[in-house]
N, C-alpha and C. Protein backbone atom coordinates (compact mmCIF):
# COMPACT_ATOMS: atom_id res chain seq x y z
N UNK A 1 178.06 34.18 35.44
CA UNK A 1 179.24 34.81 35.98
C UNK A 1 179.03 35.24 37.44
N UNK A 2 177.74 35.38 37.75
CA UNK A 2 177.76 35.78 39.36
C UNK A 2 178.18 34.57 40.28
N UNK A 3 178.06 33.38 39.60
CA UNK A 3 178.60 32.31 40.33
C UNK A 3 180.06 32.96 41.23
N UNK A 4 180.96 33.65 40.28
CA UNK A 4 181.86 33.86 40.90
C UNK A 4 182.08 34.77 41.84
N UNK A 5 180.86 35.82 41.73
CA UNK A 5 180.67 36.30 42.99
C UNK A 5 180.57 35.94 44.37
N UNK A 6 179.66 34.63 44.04
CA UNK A 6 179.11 34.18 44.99
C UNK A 6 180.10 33.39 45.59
N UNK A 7 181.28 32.86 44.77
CA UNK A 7 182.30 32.02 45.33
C UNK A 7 183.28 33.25 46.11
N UNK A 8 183.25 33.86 45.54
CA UNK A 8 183.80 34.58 46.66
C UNK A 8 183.89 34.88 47.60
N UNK A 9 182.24 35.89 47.71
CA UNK A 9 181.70 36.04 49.36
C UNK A 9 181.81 34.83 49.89
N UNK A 10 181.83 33.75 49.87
CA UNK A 10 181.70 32.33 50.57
C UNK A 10 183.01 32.08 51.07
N UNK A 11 183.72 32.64 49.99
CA UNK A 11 185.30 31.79 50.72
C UNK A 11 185.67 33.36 51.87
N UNK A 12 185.24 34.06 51.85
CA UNK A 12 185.88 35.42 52.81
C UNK A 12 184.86 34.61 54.35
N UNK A 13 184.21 33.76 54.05
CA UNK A 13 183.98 32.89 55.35
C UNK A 13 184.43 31.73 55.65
N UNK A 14 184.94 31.46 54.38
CA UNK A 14 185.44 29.84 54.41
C UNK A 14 185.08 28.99 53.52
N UNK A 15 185.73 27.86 53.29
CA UNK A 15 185.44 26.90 51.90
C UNK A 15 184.15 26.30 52.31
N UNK A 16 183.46 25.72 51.10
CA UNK A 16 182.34 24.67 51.47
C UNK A 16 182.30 23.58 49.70
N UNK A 17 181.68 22.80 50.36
CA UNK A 17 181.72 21.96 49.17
C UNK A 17 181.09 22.42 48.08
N UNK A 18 180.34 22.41 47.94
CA UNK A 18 179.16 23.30 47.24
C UNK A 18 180.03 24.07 46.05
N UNK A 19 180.95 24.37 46.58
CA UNK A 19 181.91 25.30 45.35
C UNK A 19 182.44 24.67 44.45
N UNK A 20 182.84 23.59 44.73
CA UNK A 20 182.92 22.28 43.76
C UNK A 20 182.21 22.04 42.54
N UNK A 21 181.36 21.61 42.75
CA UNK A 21 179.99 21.11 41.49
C UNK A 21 179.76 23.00 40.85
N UNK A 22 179.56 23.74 41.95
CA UNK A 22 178.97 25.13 41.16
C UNK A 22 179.97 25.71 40.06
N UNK A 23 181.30 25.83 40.51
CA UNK A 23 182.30 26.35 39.82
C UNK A 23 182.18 25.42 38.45
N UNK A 24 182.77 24.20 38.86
CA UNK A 24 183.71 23.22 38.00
C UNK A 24 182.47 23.00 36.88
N UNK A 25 181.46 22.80 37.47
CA UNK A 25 180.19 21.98 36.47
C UNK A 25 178.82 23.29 36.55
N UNK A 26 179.02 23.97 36.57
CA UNK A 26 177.99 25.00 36.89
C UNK A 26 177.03 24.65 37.07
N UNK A 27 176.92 23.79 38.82
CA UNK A 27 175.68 23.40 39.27
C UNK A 27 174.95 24.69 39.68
N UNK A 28 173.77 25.16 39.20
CA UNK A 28 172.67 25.78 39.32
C UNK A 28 172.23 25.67 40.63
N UNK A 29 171.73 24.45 41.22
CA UNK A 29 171.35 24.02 42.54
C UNK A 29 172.06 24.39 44.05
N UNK A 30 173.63 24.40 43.44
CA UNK A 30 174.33 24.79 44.38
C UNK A 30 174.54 25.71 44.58
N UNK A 31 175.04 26.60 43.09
CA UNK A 31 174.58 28.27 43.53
C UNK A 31 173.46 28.80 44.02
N UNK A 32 172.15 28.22 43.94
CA UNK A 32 170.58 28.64 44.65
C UNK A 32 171.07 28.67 46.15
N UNK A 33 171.66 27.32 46.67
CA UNK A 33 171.71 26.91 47.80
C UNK A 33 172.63 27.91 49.07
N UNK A 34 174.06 28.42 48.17
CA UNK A 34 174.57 29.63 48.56
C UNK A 34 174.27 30.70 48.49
N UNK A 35 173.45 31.44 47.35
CA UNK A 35 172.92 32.56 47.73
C UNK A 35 171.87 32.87 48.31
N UNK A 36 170.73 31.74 49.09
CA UNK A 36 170.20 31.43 50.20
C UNK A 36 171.00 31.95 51.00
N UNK A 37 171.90 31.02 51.46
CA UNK A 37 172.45 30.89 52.85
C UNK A 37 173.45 32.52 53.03
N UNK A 38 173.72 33.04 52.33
CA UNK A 38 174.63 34.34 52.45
C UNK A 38 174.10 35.15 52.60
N UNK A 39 172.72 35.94 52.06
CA UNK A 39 172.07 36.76 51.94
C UNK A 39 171.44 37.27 50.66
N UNK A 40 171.80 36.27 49.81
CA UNK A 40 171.07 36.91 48.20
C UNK A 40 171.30 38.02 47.99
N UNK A 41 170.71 38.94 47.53
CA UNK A 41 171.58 40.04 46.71
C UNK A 41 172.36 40.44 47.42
N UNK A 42 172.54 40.60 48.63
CA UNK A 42 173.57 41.44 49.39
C UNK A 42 174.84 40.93 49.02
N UNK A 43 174.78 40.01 48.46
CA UNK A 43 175.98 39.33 47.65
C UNK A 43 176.69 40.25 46.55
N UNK A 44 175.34 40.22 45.52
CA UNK A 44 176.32 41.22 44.57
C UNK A 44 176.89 42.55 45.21
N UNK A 45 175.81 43.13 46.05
CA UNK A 45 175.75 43.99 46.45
C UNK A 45 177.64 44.42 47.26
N UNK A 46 178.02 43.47 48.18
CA UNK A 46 179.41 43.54 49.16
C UNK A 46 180.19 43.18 48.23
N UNK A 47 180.13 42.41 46.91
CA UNK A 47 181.28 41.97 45.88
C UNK A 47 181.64 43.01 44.98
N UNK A 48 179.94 43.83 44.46
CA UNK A 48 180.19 44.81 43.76
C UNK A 48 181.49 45.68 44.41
N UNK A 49 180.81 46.10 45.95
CA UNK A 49 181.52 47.15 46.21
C UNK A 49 183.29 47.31 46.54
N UNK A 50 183.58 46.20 46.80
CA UNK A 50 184.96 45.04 47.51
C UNK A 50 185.60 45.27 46.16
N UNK A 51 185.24 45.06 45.06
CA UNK A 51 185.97 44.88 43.78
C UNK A 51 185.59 46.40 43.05
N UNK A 52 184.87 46.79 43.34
CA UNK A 52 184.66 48.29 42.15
C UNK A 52 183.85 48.00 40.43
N UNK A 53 182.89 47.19 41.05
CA UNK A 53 182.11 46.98 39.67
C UNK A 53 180.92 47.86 39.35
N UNK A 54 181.23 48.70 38.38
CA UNK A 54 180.43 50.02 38.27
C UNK A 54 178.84 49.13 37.39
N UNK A 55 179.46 48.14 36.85
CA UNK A 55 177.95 47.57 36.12
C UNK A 55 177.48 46.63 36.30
N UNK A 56 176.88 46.33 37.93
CA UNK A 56 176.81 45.19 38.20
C UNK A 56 175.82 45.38 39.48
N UNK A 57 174.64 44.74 39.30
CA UNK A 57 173.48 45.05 40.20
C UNK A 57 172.93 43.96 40.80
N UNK A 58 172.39 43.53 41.92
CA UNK A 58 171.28 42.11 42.40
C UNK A 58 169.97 42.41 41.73
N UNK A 59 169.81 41.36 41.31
CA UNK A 59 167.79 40.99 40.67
C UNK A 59 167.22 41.63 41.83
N UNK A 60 166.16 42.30 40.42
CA UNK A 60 165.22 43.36 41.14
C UNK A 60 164.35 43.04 42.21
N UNK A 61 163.53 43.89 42.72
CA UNK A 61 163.06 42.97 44.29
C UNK A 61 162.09 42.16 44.00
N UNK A 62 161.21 42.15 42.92
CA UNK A 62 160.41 40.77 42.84
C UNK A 62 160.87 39.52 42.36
N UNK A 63 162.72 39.44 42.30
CA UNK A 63 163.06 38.18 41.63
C UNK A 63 164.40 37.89 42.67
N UNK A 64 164.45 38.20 43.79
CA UNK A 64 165.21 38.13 45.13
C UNK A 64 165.96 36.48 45.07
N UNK A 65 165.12 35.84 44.95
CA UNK A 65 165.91 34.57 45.00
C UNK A 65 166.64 33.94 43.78
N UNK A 66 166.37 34.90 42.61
CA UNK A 66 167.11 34.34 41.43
C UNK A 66 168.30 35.02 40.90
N UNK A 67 168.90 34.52 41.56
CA UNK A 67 170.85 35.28 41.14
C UNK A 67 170.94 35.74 39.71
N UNK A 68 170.26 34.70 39.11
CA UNK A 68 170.54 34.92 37.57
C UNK A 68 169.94 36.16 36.54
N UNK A 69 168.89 37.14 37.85
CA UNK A 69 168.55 37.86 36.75
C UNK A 69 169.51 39.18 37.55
N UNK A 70 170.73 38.81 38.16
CA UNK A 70 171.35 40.18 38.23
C UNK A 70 171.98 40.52 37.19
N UNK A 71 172.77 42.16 37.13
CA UNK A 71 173.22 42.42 36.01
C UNK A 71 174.44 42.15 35.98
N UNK A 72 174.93 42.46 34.86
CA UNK A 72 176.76 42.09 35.05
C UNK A 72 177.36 42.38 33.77
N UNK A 73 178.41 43.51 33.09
CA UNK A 73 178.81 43.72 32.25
C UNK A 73 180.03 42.61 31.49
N UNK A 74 180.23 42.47 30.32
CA UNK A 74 181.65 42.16 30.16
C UNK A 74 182.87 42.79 30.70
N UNK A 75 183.04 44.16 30.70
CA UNK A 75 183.81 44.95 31.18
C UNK A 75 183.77 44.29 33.06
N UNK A 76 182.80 44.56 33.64
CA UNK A 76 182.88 44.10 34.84
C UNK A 76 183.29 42.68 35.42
N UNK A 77 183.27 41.71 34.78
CA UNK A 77 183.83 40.00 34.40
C UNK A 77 184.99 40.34 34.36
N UNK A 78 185.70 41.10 33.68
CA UNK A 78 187.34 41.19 33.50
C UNK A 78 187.89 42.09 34.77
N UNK A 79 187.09 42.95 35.40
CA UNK A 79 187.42 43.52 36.95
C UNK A 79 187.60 42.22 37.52
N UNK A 80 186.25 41.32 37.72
CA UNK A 80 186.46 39.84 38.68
C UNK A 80 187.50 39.23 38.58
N UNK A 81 188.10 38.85 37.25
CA UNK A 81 189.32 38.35 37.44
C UNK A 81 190.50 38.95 37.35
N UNK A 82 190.59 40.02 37.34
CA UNK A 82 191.95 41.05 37.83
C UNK A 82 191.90 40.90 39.27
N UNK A 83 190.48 41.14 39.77
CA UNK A 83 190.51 41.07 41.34
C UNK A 83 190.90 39.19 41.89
N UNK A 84 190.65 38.28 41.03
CA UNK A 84 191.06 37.06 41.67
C UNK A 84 192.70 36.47 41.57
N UNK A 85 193.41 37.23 40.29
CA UNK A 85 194.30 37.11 39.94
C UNK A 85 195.09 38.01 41.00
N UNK A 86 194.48 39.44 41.14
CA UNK A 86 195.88 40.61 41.47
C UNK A 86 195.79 41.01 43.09
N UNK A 87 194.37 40.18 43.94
CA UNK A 87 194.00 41.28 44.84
C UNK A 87 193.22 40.21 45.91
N UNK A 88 192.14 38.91 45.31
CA UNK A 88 191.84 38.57 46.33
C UNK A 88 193.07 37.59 47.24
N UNK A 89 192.42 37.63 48.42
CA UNK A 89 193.12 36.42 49.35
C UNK A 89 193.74 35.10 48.72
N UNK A 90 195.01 34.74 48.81
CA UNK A 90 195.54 34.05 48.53
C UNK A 90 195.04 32.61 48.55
N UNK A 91 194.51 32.48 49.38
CA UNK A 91 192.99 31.11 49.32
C UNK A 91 192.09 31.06 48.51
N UNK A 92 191.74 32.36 48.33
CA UNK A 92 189.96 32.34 47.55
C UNK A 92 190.74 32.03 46.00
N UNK A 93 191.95 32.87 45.60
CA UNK A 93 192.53 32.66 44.22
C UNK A 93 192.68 31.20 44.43
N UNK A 94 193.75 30.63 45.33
CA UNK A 94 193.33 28.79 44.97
C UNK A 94 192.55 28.49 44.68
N UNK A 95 191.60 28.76 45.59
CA UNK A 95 190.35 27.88 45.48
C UNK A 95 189.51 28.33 43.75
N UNK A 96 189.35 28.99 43.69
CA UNK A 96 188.20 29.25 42.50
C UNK A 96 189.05 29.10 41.23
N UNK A 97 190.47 29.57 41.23
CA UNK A 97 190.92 29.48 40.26
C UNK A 97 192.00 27.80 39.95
N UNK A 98 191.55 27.33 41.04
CA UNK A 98 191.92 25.74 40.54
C UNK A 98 190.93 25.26 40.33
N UNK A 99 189.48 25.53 40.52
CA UNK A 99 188.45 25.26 39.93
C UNK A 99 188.05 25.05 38.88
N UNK A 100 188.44 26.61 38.36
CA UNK A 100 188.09 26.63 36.71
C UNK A 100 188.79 26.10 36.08
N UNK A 101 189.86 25.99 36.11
CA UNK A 101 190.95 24.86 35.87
C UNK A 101 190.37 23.32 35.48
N UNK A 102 189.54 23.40 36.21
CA UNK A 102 189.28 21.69 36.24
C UNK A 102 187.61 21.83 35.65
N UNK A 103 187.10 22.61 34.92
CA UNK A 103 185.42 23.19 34.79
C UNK A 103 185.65 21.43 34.27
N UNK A 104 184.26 20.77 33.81
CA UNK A 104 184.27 20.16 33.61
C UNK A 104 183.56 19.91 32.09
N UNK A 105 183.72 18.82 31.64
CA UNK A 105 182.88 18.76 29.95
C UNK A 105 181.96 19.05 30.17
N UNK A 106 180.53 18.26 30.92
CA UNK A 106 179.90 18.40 31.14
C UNK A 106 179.26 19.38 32.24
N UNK A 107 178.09 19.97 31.91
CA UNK A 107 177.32 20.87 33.08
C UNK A 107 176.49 19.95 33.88
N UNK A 108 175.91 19.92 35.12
CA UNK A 108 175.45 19.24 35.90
C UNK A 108 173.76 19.09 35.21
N UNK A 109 173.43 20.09 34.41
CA UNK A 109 172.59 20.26 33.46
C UNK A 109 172.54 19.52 32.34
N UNK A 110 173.93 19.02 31.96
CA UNK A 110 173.77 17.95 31.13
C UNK A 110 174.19 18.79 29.46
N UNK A 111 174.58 19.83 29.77
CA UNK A 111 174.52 20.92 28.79
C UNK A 111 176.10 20.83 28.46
N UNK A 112 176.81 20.91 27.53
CA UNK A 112 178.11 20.55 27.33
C UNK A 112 178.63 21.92 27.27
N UNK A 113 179.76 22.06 28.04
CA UNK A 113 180.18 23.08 28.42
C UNK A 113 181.19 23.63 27.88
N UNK A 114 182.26 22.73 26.65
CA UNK A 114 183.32 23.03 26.18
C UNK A 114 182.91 24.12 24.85
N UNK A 115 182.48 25.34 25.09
CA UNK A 115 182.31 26.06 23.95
C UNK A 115 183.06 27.54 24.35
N UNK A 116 183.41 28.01 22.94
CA UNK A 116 184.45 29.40 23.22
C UNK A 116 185.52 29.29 23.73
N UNK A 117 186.09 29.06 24.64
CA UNK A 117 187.89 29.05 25.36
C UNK A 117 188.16 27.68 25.09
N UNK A 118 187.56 27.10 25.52
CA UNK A 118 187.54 25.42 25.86
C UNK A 118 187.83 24.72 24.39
N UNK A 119 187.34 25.55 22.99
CA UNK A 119 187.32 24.96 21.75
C UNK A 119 188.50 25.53 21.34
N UNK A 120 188.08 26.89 21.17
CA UNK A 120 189.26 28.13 20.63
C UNK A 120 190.60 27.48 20.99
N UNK A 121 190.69 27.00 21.89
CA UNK A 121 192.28 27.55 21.90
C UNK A 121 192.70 26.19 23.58
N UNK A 122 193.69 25.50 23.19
CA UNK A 122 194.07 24.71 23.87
C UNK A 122 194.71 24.75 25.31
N UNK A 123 194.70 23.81 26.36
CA UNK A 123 194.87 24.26 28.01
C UNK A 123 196.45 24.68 27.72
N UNK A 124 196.51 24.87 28.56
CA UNK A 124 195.94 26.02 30.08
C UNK A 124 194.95 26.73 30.12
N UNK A 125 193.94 26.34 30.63
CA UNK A 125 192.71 27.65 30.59
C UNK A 125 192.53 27.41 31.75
N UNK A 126 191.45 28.69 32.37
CA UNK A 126 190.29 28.55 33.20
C UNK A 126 189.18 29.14 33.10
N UNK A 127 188.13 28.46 33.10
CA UNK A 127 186.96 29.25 32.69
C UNK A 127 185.69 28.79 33.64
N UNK A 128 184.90 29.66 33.22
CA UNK A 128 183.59 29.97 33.82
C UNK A 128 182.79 30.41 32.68
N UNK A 129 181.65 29.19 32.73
CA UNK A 129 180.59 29.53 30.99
C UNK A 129 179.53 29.83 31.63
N UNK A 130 178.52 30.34 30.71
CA UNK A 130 176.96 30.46 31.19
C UNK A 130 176.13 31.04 29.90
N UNK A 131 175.39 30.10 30.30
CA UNK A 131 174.16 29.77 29.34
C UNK A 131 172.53 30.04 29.79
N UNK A 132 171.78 29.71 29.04
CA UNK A 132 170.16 29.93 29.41
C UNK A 132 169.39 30.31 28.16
N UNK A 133 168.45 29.70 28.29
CA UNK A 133 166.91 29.57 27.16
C UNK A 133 167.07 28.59 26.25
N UNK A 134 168.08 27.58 26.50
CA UNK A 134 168.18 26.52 25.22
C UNK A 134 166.93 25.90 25.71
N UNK A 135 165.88 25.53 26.50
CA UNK A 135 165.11 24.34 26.74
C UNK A 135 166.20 23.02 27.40
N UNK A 136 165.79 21.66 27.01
CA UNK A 136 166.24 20.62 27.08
C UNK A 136 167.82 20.35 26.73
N UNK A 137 168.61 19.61 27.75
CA UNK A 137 170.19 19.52 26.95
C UNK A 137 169.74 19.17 25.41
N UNK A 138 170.75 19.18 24.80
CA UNK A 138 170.40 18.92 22.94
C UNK A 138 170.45 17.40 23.07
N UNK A 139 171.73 16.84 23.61
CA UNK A 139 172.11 15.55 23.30
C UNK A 139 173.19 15.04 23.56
N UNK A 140 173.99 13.80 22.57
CA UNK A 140 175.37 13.88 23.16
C UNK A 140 176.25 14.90 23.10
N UNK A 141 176.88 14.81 23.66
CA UNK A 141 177.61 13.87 24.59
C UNK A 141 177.31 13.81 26.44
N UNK A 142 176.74 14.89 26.34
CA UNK A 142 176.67 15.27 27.70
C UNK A 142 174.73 15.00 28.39
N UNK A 143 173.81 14.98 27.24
CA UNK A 143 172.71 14.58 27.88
C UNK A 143 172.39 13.55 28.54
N UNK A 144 171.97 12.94 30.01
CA UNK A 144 171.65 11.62 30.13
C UNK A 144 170.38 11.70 30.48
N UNK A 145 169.73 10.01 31.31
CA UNK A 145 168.73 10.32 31.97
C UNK A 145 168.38 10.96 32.86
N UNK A 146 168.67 11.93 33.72
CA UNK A 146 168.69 12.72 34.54
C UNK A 146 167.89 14.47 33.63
N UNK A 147 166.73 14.57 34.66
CA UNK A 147 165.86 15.89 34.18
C UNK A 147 166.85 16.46 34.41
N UNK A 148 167.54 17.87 33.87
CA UNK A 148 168.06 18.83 33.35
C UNK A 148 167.56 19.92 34.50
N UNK A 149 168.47 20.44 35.50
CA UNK A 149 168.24 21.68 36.13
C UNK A 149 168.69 23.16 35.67
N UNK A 150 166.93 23.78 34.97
CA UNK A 150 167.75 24.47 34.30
C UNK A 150 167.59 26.19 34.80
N UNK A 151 168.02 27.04 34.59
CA UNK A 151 168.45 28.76 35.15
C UNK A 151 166.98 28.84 34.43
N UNK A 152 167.29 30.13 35.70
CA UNK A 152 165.79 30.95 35.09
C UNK A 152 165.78 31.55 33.88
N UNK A 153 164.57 31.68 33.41
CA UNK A 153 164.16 32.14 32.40
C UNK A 153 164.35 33.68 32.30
N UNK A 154 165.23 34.38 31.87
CA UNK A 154 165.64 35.67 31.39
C UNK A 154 164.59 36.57 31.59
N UNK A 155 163.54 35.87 31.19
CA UNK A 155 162.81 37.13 30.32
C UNK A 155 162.92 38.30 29.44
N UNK A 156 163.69 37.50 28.49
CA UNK A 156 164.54 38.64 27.16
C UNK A 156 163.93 37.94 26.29
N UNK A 157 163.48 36.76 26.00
CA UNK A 157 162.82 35.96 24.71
C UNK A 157 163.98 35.62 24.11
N UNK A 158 165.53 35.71 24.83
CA UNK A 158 166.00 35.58 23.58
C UNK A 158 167.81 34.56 24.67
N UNK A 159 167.98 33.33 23.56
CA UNK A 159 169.01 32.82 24.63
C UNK A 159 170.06 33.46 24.70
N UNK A 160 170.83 33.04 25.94
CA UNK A 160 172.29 33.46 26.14
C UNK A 160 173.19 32.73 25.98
N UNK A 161 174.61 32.69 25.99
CA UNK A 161 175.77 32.44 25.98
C UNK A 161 176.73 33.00 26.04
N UNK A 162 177.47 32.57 27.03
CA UNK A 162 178.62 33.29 27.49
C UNK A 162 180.32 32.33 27.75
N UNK A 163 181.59 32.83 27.59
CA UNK A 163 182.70 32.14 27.73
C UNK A 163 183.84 32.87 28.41
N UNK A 164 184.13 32.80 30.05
CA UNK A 164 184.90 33.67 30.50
C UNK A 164 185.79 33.06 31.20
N UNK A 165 187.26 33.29 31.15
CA UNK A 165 188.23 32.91 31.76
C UNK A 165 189.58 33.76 31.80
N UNK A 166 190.80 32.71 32.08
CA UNK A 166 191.89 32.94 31.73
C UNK A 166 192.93 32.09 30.91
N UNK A 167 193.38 32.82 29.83
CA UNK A 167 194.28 32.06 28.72
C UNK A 167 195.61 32.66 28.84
N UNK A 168 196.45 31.40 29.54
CA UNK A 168 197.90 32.44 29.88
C UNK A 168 198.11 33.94 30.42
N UNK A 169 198.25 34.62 30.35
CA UNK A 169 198.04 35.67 30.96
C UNK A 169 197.14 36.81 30.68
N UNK A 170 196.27 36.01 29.97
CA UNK A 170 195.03 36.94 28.94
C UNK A 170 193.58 36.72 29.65
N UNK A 171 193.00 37.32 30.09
CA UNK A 171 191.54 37.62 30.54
C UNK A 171 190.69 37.38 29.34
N UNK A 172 189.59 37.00 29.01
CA UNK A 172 189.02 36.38 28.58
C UNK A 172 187.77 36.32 29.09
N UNK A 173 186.77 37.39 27.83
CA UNK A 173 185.03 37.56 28.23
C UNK A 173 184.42 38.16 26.91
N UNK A 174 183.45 37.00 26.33
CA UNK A 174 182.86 37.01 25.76
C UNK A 174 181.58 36.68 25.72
N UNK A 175 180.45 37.92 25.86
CA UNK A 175 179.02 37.50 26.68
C UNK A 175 178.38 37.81 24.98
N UNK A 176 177.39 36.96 25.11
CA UNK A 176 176.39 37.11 23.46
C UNK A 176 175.10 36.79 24.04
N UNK A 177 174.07 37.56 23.51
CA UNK A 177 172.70 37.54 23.25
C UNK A 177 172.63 37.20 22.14
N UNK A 178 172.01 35.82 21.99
CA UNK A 178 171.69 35.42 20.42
C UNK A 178 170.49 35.62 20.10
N UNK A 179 169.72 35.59 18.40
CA UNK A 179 168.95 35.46 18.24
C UNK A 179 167.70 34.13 18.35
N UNK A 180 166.53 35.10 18.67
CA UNK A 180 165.45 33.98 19.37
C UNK A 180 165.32 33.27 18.80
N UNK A 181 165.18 31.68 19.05
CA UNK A 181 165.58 30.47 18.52
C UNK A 181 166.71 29.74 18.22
N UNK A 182 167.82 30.48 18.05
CA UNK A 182 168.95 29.69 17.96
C UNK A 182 169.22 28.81 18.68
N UNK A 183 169.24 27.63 17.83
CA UNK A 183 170.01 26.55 18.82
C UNK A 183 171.26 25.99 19.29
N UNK A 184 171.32 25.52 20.70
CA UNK A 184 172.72 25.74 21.57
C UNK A 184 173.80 25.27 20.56
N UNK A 185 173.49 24.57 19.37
CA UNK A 185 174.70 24.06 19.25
C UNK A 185 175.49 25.35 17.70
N UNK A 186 174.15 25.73 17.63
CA UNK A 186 174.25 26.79 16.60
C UNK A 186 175.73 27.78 17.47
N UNK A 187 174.66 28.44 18.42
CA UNK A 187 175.31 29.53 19.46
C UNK A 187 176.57 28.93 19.35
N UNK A 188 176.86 27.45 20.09
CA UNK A 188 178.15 27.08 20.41
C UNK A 188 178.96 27.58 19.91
N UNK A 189 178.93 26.93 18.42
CA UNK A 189 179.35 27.57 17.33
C UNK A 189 179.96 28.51 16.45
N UNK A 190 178.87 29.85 17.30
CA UNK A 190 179.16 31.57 16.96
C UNK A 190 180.00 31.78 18.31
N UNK A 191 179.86 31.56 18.98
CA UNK A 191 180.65 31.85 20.07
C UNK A 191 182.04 31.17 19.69
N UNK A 192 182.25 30.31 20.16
CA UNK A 192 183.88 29.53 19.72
C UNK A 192 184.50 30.45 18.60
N UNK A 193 183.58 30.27 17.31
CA UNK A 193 184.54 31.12 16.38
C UNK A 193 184.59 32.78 16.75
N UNK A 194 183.65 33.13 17.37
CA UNK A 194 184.01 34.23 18.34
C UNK A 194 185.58 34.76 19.00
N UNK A 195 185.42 33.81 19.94
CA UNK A 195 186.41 33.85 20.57
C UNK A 195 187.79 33.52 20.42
N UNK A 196 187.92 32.90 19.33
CA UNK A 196 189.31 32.24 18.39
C UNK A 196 189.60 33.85 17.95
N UNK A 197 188.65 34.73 17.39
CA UNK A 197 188.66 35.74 16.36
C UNK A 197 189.40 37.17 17.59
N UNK A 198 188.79 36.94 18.84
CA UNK A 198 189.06 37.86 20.31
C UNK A 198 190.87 37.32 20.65
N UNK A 199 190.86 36.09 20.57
CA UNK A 199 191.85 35.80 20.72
C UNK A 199 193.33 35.93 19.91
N UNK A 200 193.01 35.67 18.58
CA UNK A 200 194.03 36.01 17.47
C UNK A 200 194.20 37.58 17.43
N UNK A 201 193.58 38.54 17.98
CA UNK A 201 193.69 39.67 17.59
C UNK A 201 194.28 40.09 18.85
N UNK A 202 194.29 39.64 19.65
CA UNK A 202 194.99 39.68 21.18
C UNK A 202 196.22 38.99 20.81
N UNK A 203 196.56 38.46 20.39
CA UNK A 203 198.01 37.60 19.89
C UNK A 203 198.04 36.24 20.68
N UNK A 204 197.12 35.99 21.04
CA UNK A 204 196.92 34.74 21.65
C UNK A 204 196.78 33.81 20.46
């Protein structure tokens, strides 16, 4: 989800390609490559404050270059997109939110991305997923020959999965810590029927 931080601060300077593959396919590589070039944490740091995210911190100082071990609440995910929907610049909402629009099946990781919103419940969506500790893509549909670029390692022992967007006029965030070992397609799984269950009770 900090991806979308990071798309942010970027567009309050201007578009770049890079936002493309990171958003749509959650290239990993490309988000490294922007929070390089911006300032790394000072990222969360000016987004936190711009938007009012009370639970939301940059990786601690011995892990500076890895976006992924900042913090970030569910509650705070649903600030991000009130703020992209109600508040940012009329550009940056194009841009990111025709993005997610278009996320793609596949992750640039090779990791299949249609789980939780994407299963639950039919387009119109937009979303933004995130994952980590599966190891290796599983398989089809989305594994090829191409090594797998994959997020840092947590250091929780234990994988993640996450499914955040927008469904018609419904916000949409569902972050899970699964148990150690579960496999992605297991998670997939708990998550989707997750979020069908978030959703029906929302009247969606």
């Amino acid at each position: 989800m900090i991806k979308l931080l990071i798309a942010l601060d970027r567009l309050e300077k201007g578009d770049d390609p890079l936002l493309r593959p990171m958003l749509r396919s959650s290239d990993d590589a490309a988000a490294s490559e922007l929070w390089r070039r911006n300032g790394r944490g000072a990222i969360v740091t000016r987004m936190a404050r711009e938007i009012g995210l009370a639970e939301t911190a940059p990786p601690p100082a011995a892990k500076p270059g890895f976006w992924g071990y900042s913090a970030l609440s569910a509650a705070d995910v649903v600030k991000i997109y009130r703020y992209l929907l109600e508040k940012a610049p009329a550009r940056s909402r194009e841009v990111v939110m025709g993005h997610l629009r278009h996320a793609t099946r596949c992750g640039t990781d090779h990791f299949d991305q249609y789980f939780g919103i994407p299963r639950a419940v039919k387009r119109p969506w937009a979303v933004k997923q995130g994952w980590s500790g599966y190891g290796d893509a599983p398989g089809r549909p989305c594994a090829g020959g191409v090594e797998p670029v994959l997020g840092p390692d947590l250091g929780i022992g234990r994988p993640v999965l996450h499914t955040t967007g927008v469904v018609g006029d419904k916000i949409v965030a569902v972050l899970t810590l699964q148990p150690a070992g579960t496999s992605f397609e297991a998670a997939s799984k708990q998550l989707t029927g997750l979020t069908g269950e978030v959703l029906r009770a929302s009247g969606g």
